[in-house]
ModelCIF file with pLDDT and N, C-alpha, C, O atoms, coordinates in Angstrom:
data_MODEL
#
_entry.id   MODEL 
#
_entity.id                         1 
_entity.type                       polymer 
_entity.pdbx_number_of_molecules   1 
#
_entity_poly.entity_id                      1 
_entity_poly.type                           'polypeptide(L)' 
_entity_poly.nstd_linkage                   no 
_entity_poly.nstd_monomer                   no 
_entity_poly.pdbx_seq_one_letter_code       
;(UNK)(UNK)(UNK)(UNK)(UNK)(UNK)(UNK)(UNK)(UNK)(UNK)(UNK)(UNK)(UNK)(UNK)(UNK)(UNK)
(UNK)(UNK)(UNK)(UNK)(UNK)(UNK)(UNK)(UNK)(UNK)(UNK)(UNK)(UNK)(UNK)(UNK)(UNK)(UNK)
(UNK)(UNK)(UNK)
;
_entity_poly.pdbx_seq_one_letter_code_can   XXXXXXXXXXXXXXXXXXXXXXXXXXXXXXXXXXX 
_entity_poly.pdbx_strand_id                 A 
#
loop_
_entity_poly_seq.entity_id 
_entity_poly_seq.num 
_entity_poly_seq.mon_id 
_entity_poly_seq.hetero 
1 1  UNK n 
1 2  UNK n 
1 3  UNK n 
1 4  UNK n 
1 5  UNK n 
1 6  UNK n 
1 7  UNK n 
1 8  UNK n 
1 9  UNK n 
1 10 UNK n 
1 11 UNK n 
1 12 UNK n 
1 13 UNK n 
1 14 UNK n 
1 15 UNK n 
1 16 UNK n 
1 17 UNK n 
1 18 UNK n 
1 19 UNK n 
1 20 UNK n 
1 21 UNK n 
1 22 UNK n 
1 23 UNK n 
1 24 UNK n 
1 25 UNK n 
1 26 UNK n 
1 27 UNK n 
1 28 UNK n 
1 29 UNK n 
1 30 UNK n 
1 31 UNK n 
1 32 UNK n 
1 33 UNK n 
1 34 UNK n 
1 35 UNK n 
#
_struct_asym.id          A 
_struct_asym.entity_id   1 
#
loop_
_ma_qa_metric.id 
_ma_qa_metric.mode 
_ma_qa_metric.name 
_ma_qa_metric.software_group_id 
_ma_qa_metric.type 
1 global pLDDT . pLDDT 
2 local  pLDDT . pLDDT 
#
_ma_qa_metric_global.metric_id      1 
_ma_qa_metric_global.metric_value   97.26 
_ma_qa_metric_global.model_id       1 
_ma_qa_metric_global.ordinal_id     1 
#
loop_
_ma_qa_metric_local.label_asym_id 
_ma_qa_metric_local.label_comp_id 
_ma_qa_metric_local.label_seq_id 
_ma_qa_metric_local.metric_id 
_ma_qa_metric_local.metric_value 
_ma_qa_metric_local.model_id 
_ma_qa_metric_local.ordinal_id 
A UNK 1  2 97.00 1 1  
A UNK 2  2 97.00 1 2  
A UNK 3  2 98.00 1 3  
A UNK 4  2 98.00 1 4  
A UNK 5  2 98.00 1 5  
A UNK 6  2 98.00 1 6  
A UNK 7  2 98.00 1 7  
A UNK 8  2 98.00 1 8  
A UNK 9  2 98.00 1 9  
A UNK 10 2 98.00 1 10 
A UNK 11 2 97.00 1 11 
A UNK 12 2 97.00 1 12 
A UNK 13 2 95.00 1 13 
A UNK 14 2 92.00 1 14 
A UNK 15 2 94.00 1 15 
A UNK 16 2 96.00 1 16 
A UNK 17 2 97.00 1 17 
A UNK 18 2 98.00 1 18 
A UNK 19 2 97.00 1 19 
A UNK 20 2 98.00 1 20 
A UNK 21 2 97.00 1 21 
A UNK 22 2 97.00 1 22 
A UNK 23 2 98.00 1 23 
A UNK 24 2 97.00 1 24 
A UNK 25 2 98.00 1 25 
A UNK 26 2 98.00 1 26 
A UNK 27 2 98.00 1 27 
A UNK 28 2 98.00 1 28 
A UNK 29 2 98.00 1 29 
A UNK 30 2 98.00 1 30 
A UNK 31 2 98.00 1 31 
A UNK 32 2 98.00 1 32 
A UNK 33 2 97.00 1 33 
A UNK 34 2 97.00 1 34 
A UNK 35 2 98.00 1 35 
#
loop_
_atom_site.group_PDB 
_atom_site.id 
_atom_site.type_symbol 
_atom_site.label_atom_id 
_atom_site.label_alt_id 
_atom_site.label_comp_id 
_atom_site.label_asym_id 
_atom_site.label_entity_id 
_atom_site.label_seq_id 
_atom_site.pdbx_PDB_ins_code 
_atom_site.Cartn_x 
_atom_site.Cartn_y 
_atom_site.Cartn_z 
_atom_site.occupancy 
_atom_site.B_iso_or_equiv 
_atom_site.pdbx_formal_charge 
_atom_site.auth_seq_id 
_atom_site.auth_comp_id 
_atom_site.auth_asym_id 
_atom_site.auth_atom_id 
_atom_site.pdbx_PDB_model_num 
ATOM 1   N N  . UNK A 1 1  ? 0.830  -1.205 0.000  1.00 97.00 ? 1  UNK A N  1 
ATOM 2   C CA . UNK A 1 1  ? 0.000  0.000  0.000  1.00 97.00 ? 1  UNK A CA 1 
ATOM 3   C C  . UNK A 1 1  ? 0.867  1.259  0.000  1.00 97.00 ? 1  UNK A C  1 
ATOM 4   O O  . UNK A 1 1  ? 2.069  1.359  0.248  1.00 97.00 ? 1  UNK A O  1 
ATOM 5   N N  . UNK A 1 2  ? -0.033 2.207  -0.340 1.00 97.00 ? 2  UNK A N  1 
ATOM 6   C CA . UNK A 1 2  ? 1.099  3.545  -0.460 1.00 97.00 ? 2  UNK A CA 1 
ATOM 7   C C  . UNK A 1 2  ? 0.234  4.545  1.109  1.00 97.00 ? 2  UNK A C  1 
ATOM 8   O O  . UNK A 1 2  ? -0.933 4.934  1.155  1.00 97.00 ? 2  UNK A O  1 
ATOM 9   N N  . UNK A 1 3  ? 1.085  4.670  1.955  1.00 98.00 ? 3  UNK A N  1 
ATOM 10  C CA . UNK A 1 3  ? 0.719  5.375  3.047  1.00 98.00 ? 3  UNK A CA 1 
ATOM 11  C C  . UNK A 1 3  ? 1.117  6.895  3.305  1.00 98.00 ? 3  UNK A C  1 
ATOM 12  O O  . UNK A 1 3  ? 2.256  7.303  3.077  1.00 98.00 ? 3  UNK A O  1 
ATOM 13  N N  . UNK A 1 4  ? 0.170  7.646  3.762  1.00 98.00 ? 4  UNK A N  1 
ATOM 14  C CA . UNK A 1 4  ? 0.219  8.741  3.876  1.00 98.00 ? 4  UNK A CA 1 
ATOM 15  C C  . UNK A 1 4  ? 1.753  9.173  5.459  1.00 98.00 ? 4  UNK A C  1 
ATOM 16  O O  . UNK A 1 4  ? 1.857  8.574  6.530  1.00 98.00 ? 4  UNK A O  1 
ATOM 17  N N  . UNK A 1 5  ? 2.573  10.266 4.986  1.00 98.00 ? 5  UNK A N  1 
ATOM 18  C CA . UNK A 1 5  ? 3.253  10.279 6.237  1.00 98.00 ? 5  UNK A CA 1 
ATOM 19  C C  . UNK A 1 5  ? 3.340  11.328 7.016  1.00 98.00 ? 5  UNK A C  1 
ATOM 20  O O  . UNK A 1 5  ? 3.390  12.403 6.417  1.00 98.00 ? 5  UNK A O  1 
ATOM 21  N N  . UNK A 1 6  ? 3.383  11.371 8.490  1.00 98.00 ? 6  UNK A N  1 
ATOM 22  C CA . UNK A 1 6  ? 3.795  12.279 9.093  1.00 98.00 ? 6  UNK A CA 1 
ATOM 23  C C  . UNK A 1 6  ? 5.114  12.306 9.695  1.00 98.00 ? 6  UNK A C  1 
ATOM 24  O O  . UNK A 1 6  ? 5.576  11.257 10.143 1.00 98.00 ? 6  UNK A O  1 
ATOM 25  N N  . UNK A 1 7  ? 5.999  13.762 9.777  1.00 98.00 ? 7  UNK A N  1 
ATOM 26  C CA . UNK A 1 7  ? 7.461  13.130 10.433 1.00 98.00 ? 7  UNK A CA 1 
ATOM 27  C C  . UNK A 1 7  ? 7.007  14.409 11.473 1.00 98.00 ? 7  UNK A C  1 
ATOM 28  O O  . UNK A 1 7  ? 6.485  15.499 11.240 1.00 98.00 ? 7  UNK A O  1 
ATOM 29  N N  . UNK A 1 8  ? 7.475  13.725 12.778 1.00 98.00 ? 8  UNK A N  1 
ATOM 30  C CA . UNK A 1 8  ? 7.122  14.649 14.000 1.00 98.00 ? 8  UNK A CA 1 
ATOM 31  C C  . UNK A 1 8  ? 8.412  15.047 14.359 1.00 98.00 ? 8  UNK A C  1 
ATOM 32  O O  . UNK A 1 8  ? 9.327  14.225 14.407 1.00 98.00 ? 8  UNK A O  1 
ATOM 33  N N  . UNK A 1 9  ? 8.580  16.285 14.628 1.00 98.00 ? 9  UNK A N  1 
ATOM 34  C CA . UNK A 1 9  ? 10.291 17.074 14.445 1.00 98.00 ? 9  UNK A CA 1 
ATOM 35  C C  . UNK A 1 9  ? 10.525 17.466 15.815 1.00 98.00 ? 9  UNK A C  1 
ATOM 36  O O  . UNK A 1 9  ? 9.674  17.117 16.633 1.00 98.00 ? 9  UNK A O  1 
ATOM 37  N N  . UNK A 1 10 ? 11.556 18.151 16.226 1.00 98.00 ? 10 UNK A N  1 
ATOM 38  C CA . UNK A 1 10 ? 12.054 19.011 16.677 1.00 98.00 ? 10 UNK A CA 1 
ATOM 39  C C  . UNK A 1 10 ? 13.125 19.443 16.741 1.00 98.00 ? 10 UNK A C  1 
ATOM 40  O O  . UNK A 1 10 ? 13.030 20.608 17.126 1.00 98.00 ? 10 UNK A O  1 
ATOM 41  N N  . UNK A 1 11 ? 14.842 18.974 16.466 1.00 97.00 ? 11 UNK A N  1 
ATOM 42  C CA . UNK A 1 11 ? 15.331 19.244 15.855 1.00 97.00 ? 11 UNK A CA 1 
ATOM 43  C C  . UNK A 1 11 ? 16.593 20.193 16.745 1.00 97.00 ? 11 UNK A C  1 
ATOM 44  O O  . UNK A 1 11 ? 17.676 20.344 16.179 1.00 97.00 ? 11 UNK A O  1 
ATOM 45  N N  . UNK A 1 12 ? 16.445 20.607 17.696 1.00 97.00 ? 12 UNK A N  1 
ATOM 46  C CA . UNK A 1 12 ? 17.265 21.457 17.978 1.00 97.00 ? 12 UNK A CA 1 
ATOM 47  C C  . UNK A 1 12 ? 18.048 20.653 19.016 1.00 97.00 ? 12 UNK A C  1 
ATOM 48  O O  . UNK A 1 12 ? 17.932 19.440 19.194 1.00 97.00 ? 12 UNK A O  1 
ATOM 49  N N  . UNK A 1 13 ? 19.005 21.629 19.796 1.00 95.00 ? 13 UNK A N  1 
ATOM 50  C CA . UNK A 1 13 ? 19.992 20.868 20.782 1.00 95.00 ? 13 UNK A CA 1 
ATOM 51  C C  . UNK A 1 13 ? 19.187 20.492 22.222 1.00 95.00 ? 13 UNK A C  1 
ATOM 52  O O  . UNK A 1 13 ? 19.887 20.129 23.167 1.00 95.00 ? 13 UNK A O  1 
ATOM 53  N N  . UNK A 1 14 ? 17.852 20.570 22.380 1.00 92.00 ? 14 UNK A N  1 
ATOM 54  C CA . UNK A 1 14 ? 17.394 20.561 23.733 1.00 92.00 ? 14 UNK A CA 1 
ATOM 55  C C  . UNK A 1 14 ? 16.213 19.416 23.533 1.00 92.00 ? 14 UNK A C  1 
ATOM 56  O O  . UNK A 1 14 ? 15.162 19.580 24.152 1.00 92.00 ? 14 UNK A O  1 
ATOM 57  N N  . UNK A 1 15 ? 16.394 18.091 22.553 1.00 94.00 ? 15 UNK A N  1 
ATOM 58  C CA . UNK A 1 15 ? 15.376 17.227 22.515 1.00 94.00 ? 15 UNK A CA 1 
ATOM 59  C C  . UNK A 1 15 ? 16.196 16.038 21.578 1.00 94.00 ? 15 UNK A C  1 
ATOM 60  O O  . UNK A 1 15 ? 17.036 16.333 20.727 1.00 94.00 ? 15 UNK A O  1 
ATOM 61  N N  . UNK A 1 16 ? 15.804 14.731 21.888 1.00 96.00 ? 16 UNK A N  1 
ATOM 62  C CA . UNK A 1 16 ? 16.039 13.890 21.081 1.00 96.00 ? 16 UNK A CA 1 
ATOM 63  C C  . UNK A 1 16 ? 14.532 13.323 20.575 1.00 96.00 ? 16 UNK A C  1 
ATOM 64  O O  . UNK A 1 16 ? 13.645 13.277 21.428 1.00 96.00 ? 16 UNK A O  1 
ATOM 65  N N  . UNK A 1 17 ? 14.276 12.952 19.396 1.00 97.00 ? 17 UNK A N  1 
ATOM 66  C CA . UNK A 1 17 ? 12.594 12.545 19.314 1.00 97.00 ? 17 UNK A CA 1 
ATOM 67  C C  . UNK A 1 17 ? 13.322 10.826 18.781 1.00 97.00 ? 17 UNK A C  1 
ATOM 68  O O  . UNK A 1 17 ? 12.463 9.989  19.056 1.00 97.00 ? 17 UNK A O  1 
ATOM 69  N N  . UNK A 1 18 ? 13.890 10.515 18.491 1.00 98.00 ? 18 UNK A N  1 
ATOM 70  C CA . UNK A 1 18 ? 13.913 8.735  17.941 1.00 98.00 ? 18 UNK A CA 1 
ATOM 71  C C  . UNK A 1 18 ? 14.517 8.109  19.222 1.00 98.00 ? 18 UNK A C  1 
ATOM 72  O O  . UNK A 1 18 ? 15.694 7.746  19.226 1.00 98.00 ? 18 UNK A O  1 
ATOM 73  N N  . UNK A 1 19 ? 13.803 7.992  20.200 1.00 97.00 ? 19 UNK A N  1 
ATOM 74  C CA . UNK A 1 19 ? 14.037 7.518  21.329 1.00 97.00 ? 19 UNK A CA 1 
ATOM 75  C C  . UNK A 1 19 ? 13.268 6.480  21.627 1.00 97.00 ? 19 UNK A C  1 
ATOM 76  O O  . UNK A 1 19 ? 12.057 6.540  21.412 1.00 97.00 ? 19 UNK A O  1 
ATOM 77  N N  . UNK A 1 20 ? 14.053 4.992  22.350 1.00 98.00 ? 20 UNK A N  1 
ATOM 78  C CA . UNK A 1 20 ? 13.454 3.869  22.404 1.00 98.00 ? 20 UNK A CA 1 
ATOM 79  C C  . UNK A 1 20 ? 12.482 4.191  24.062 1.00 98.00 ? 20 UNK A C  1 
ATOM 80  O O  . UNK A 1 20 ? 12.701 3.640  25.141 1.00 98.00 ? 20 UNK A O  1 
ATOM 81  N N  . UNK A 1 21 ? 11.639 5.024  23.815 1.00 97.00 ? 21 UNK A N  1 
ATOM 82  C CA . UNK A 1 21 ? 11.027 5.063  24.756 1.00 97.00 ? 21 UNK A CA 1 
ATOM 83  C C  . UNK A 1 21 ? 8.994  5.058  24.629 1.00 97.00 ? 21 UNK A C  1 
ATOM 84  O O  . UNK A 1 21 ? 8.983  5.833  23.672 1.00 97.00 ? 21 UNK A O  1 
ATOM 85  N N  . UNK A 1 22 ? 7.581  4.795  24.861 1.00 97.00 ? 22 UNK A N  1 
ATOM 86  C CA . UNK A 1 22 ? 6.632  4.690  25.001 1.00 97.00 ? 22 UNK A CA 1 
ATOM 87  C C  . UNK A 1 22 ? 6.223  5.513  23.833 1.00 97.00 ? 22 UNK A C  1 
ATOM 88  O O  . UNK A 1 22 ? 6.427  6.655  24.246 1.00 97.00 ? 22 UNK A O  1 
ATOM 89  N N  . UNK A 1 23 ? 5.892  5.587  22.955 1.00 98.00 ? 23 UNK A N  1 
ATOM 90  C CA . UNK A 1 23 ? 5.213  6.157  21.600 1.00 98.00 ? 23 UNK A CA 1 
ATOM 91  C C  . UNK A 1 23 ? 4.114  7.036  22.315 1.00 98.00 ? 23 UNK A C  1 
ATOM 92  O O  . UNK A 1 23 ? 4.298  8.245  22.179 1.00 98.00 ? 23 UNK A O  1 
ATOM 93  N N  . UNK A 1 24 ? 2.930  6.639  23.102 1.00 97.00 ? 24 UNK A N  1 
ATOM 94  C CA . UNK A 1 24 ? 2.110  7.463  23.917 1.00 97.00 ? 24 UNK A CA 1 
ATOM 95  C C  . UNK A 1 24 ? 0.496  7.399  23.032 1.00 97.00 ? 24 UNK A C  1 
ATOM 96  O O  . UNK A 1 24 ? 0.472  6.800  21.957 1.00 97.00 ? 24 UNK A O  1 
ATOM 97  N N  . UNK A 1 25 ? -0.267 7.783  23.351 1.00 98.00 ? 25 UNK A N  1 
ATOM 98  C CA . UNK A 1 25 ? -1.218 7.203  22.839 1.00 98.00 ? 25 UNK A CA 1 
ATOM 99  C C  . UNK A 1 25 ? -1.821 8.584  21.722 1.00 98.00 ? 25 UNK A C  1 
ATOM 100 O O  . UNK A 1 25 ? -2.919 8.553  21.167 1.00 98.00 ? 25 UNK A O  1 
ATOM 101 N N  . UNK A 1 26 ? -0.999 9.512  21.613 1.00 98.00 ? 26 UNK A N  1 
ATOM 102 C CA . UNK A 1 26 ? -1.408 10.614 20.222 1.00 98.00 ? 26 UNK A CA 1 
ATOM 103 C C  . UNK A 1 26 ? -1.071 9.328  18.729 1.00 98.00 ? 26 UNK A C  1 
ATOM 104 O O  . UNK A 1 26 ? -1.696 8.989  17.724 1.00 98.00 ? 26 UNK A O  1 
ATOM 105 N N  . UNK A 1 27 ? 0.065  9.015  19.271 1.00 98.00 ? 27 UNK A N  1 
ATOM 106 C CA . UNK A 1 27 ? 1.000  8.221  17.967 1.00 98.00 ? 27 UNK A CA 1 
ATOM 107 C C  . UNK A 1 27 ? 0.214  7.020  17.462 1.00 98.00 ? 27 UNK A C  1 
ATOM 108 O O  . UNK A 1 27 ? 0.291  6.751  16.263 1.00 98.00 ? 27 UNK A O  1 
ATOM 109 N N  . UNK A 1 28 ? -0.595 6.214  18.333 1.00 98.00 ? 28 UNK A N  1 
ATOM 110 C CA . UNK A 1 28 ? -1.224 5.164  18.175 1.00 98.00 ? 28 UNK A CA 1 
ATOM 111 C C  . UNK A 1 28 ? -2.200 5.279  17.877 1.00 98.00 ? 28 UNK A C  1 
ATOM 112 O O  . UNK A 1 28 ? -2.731 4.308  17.336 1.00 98.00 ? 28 UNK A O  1 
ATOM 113 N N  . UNK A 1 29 ? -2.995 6.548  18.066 1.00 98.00 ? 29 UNK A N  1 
ATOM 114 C CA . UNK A 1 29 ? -4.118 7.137  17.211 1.00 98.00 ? 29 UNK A CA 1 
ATOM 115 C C  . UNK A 1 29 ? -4.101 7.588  16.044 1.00 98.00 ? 29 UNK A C  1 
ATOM 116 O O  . UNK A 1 29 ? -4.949 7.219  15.232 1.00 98.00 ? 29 UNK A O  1 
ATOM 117 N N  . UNK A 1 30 ? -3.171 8.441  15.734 1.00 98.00 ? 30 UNK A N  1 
ATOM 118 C CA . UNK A 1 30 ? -2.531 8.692  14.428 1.00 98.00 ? 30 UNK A CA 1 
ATOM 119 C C  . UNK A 1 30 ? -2.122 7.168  13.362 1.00 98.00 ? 30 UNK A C  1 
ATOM 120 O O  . UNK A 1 30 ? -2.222 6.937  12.157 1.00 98.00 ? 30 UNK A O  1 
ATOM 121 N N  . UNK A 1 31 ? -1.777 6.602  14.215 1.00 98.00 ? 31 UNK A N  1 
ATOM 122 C CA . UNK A 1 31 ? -1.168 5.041  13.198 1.00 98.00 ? 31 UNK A CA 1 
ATOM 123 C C  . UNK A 1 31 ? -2.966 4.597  13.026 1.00 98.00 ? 31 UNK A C  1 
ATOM 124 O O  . UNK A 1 31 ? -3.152 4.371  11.831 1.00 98.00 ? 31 UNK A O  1 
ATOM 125 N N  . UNK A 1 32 ? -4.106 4.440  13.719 1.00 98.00 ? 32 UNK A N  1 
ATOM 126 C CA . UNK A 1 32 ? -5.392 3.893  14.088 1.00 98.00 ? 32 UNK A CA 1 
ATOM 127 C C  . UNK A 1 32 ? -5.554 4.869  11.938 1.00 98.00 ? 32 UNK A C  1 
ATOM 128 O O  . UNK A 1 32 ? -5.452 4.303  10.849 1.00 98.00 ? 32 UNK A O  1 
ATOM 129 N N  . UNK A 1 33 ? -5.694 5.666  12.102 1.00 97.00 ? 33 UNK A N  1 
ATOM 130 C CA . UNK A 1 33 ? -5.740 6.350  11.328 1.00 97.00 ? 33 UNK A CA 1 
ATOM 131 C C  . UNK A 1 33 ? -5.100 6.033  9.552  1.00 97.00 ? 33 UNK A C  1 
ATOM 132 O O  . UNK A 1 33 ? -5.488 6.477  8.471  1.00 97.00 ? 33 UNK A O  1 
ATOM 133 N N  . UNK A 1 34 ? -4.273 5.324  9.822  1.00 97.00 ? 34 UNK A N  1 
ATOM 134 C CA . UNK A 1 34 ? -3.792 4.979  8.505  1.00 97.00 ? 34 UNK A CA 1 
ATOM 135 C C  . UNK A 1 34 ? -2.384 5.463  8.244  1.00 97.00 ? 34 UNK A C  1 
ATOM 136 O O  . UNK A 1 34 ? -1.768 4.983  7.293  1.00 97.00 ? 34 UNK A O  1 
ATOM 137 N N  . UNK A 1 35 ? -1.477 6.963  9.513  1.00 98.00 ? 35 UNK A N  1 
ATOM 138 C CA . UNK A 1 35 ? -0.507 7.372  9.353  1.00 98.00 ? 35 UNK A CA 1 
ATOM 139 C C  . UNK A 1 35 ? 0.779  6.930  9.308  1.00 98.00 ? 35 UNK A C  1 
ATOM 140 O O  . UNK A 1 35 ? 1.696  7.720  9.088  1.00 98.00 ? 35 UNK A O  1 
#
């Protein structure tokens, strides 16, 4: 299938976002979604 994407950012020196830590339940709604 061809899936629609979102990339969730932030980017600067005061955050890491690809962290092996709990996705949280915005992300799992968003995936519910088709994202």
């Amino acid at each position: 299938k061809k899936y629609p994407v979102i990339f969730h950012v932030y980017g600067e020196p005061w955050k890491q976002m690809a962290t092996d830590t709990w996705i949280g339940l915005y992300d799992i709604f968003l995936a519910q979604k088709d994202f």
